[in-house]
C-alpha atoms as a PDB file:
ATOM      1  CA  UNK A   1     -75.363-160.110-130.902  1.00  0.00           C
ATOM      2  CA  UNK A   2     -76.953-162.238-133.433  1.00  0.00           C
ATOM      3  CA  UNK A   3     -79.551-165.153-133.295  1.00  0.00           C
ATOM      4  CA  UNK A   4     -77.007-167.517-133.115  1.00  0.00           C
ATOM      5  CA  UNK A   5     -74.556-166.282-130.930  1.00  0.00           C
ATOM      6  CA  UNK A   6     -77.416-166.076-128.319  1.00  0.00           C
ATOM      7  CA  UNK A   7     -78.457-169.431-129.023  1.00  0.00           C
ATOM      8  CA  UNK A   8     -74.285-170.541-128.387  1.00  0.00           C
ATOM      9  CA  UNK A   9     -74.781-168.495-125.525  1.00  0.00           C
ATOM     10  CA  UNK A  10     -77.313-169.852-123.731  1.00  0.00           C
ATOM     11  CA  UNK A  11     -76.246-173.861-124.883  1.00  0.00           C
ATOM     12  CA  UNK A  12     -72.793-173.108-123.259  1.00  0.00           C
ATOM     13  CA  UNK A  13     -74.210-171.499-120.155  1.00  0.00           C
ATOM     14  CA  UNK A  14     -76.661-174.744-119.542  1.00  0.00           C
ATOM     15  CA  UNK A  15     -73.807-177.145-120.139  1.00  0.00           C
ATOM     16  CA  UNK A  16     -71.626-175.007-117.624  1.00  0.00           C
ATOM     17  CA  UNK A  17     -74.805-175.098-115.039  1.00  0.00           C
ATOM     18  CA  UNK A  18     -74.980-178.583-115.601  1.00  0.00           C
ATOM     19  CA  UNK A  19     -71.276-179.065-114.813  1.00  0.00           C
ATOM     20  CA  UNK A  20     -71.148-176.531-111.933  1.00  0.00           C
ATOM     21  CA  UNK A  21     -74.144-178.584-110.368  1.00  0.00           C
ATOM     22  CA  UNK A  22     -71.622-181.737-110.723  1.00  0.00           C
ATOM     23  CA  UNK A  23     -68.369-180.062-108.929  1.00  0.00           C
ATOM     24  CA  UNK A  24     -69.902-177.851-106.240  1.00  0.00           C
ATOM     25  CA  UNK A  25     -72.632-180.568-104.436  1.00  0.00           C
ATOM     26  CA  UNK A  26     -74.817-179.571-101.701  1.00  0.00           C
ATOM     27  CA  UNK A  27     -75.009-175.516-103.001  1.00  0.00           C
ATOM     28  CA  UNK A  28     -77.138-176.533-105.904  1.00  0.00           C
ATOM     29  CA  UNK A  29     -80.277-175.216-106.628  1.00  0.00           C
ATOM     30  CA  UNK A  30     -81.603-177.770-108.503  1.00  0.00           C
ATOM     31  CA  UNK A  31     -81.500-179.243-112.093  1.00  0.00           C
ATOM     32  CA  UNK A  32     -83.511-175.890-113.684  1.00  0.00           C
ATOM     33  CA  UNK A  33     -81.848-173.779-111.374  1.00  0.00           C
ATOM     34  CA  UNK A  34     -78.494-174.819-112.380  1.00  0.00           C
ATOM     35  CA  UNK A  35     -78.914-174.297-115.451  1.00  0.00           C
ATOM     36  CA  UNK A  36     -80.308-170.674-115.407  1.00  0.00           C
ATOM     37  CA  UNK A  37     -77.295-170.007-112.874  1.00  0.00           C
ATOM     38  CA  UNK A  38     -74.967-171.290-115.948  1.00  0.00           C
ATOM     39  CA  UNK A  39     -75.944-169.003-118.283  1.00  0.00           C
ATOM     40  CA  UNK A  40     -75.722-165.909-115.704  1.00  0.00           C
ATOM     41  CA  UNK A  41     -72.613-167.306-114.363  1.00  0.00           C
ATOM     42  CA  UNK A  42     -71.513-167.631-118.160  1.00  0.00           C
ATOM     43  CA  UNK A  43     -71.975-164.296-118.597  1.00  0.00           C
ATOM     44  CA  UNK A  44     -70.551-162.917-115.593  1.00  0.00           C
ATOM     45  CA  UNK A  45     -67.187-165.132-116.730  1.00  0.00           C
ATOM     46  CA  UNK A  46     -67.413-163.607-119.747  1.00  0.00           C
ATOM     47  CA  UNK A  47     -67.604-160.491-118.916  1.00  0.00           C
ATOM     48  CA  UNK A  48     -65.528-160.282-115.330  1.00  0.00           C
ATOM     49  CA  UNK A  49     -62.462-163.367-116.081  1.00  0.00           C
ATOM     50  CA  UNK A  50     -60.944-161.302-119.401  1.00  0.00           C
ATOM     51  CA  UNK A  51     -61.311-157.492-117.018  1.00  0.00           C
ATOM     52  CA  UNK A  52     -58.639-159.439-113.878  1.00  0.00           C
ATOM     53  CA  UNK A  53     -56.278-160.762-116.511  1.00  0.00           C
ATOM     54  CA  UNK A  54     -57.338-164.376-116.502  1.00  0.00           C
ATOM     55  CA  UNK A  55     -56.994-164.955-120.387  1.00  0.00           C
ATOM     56  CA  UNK A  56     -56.191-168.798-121.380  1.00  0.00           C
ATOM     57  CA  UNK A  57     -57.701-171.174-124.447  1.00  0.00           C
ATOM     58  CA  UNK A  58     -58.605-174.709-124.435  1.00  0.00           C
ATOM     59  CA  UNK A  59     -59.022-177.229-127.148  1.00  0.00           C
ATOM     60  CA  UNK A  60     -60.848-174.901-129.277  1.00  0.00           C
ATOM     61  CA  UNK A  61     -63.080-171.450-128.692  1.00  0.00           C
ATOM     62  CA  UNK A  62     -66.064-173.291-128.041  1.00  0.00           C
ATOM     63  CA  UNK A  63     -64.230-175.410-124.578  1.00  0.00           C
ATOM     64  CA  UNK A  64     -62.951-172.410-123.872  1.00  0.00           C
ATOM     65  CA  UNK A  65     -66.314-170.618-123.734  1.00  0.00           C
ATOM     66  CA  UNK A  66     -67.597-173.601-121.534  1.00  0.00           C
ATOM     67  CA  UNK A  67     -64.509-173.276-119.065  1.00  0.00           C
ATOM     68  CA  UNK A  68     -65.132-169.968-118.596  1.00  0.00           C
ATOM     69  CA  UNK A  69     -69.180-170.217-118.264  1.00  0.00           C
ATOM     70  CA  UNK A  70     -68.440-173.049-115.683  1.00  0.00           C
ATOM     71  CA  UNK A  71     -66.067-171.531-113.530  1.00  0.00           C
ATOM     72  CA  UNK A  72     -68.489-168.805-113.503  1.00  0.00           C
ATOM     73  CA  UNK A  73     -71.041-170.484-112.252  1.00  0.00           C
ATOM     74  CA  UNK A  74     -69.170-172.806-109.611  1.00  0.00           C
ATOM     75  CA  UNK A  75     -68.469-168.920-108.344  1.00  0.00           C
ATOM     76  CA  UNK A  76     -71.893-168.149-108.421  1.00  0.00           C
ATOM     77  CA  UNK A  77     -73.150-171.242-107.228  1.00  0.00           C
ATOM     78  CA  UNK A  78     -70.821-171.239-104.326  1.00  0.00           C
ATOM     79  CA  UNK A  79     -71.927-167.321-103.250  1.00  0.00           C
ATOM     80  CA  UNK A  80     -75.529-168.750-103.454  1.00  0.00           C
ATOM     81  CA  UNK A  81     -74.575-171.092-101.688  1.00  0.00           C
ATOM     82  CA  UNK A  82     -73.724-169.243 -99.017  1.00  0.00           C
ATOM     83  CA  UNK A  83     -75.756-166.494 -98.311  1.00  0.00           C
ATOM     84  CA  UNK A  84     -79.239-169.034 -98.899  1.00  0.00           C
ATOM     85  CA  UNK A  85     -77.075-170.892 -95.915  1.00  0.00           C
ATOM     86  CA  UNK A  86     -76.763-167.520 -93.800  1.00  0.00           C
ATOM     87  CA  UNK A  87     -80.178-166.753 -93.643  1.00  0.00           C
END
């Protein structure tokens, strides 16, 4: 992975924490929390959405990558979510 892939990386998984702290209110964990939970959610997307056959494309490659990061962080957000609320 090179410098700037990383760097795309990490931009897309703080927009997607961003935008997963927007849809799922209440689980949140915060502004800076969000956003580190975007970047592992983006790469838990990344990695898990292409391995169950859930293979689509947006606009272009780069709203792709964001769909994917956020729906992997709503996920993640929302499992938070729920075991923080367990305990």
């Amino acid at each position: 992975m090179t410098t700037e892939s990383l760097v795309i990386f990490i931009v897309v998984g703080v927009v997607a924490g961003f935008l997963a702290g927007v849809v799922v209110r209440g689980y949140g964990l915060g502004l800076v929390g969000n956003l580190v939970v975007g970047v592992v959610g983006a790469f838990l997307a990344g990695w898990l959405l292409p391995r169950v056959g859930v293979a689509f494309t947006v606009v272009n490659p780069l709203v792709t990558a964001i769909v994917y990061a956020t729906i992997g962080a709503v996920v993640l957000l929302l499992l938070i979510g729920l075991v923080r609320r367990s305990t």
